[in-house]
Protein backbone atom coordinates (compact mmCIF):
# COMPACT_ATOMS: atom_id res chain seq x y z
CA UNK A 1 -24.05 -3.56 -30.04
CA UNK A 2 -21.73 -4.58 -26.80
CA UNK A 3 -19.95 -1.57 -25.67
CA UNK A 4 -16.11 -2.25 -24.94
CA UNK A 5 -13.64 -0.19 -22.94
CA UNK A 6 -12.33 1.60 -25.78
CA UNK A 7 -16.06 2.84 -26.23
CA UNK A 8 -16.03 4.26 -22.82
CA UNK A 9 -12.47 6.01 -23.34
CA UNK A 10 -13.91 7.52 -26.31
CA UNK A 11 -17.07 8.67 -25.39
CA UNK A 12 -16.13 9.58 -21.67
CA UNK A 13 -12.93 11.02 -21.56
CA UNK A 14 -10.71 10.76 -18.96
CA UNK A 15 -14.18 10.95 -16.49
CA UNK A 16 -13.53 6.82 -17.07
CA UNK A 17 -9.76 7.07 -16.38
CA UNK A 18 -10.56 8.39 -12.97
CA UNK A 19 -13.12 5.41 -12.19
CA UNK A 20 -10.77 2.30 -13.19
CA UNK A 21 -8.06 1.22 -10.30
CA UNK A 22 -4.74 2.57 -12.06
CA UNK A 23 -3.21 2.00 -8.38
CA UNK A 24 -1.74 -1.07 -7.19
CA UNK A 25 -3.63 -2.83 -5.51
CA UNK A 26 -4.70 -4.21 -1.93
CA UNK A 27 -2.50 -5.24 0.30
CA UNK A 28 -2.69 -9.11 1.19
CA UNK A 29 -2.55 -9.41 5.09
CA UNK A 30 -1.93 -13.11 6.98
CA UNK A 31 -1.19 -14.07 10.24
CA UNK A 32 2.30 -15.64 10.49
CA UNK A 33 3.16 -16.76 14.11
CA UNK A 34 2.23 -13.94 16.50
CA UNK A 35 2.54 -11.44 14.53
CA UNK A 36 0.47 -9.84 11.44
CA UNK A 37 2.21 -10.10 7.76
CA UNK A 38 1.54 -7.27 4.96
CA UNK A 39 2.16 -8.15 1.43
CA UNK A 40 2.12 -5.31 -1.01
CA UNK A 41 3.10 -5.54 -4.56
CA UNK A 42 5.11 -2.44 -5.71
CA UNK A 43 6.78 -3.36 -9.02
CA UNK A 44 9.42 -1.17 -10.69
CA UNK A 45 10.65 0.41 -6.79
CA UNK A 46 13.19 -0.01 -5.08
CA UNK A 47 13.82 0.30 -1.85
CA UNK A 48 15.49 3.70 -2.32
CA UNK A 49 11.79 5.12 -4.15
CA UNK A 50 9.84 3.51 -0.66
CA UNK A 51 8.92 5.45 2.09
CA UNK A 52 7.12 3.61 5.28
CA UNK A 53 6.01 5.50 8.46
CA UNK A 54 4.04 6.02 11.09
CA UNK A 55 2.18 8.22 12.63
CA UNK A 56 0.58 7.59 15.90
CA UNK A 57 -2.12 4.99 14.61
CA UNK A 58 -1.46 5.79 11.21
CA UNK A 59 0.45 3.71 8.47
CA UNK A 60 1.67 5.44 5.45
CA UNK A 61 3.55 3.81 2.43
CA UNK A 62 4.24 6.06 -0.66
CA UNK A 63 6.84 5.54 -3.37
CA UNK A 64 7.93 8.30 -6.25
CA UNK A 65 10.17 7.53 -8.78
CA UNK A 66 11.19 10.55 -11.20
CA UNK A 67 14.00 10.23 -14.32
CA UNK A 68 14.58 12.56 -16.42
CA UNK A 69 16.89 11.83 -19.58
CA UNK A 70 15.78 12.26 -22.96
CA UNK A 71 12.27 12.20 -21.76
CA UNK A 72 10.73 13.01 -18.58
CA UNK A 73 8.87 10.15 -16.35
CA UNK A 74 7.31 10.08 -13.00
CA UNK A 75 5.57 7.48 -11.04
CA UNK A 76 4.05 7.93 -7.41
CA UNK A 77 2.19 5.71 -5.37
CA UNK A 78 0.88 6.13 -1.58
CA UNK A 79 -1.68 4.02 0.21
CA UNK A 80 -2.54 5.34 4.25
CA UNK A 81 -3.94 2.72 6.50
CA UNK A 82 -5.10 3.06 10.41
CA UNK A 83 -3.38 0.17 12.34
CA UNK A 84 -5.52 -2.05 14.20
CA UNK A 85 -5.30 -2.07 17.96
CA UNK A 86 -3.47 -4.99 18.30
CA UNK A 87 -0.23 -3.53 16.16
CA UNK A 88 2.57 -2.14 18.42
CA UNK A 89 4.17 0.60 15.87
CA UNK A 90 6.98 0.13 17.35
CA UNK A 91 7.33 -3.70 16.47
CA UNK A 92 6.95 -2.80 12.53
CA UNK A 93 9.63 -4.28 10.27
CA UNK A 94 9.60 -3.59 6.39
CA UNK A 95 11.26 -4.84 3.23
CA UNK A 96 11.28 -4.92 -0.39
CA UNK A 97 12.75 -7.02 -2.81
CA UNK A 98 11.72 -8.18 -6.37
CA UNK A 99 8.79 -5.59 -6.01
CA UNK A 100 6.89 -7.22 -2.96
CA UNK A 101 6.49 -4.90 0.12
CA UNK A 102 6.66 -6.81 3.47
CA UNK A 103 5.54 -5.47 6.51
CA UNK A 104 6.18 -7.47 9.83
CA UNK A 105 3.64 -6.45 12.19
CA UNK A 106 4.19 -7.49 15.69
CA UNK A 107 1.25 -7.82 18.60
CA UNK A 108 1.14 -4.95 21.15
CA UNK A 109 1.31 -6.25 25.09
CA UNK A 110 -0.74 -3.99 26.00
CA UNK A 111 -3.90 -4.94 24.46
CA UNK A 112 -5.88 -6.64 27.12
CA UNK A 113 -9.35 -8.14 27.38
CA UNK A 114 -11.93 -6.32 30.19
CA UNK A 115 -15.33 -7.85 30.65
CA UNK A 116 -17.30 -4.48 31.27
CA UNK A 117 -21.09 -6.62 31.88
């Protein structure tokens, strides 16, 4: 008999909920001119729910949305990335519209090339 998912949810618990990728998922990264472009897909926030900083080599991006009317609801969502050499942090540029996360990710000067050998 073929197992389906709904087998696993019964039989596992929430054991399987904590193995299947309920996040969003990876970012899509291109090179566009000089500079590196981020593509991240965060449907439902807004720009207001977004947070994106960073921390000496460190990129964080983390969203929350929380309503509360006749029922309660909360979303969250954060993703923490180390920034490749060759990002200057201080040449980052984000924005979000229609649910797509861009980052802008422009090349740092100082990054230089030593033959050691």
């Amino acid at each position: 008999m073929r197992r389906t998912i709904f087998d696993d949810l019964l039989w596992n618990g929430f054991e399987v909920l904590d193995n299947f990728n309920l996040n969003y998922g990876s970012p899509k990264v291109t090179k566009k001119d000089s500079n590196l472009l981020v593509e991240l897909a965060l449907p439902g926030y807004t720009k207001e729910d977004v947070s994106v900083e960073v921390e000496g080599r460190t990129l964080t991006i983390a969203a929350e949305i929380e309503k509360e009317d006749t029922t309660y609801f909360k979303k969250s969502f954060k993703k923490v990335y180390e920034l490749p050499d060759e990002v200057d942090a201080e040449k980052i540029e984000a924005k979000l519209e229609n649910g797509l996360l861009e980052l802008t990710m422009g090349k740092s000067e100082k990054v230089t090339k030593v033959n050691i050998l």
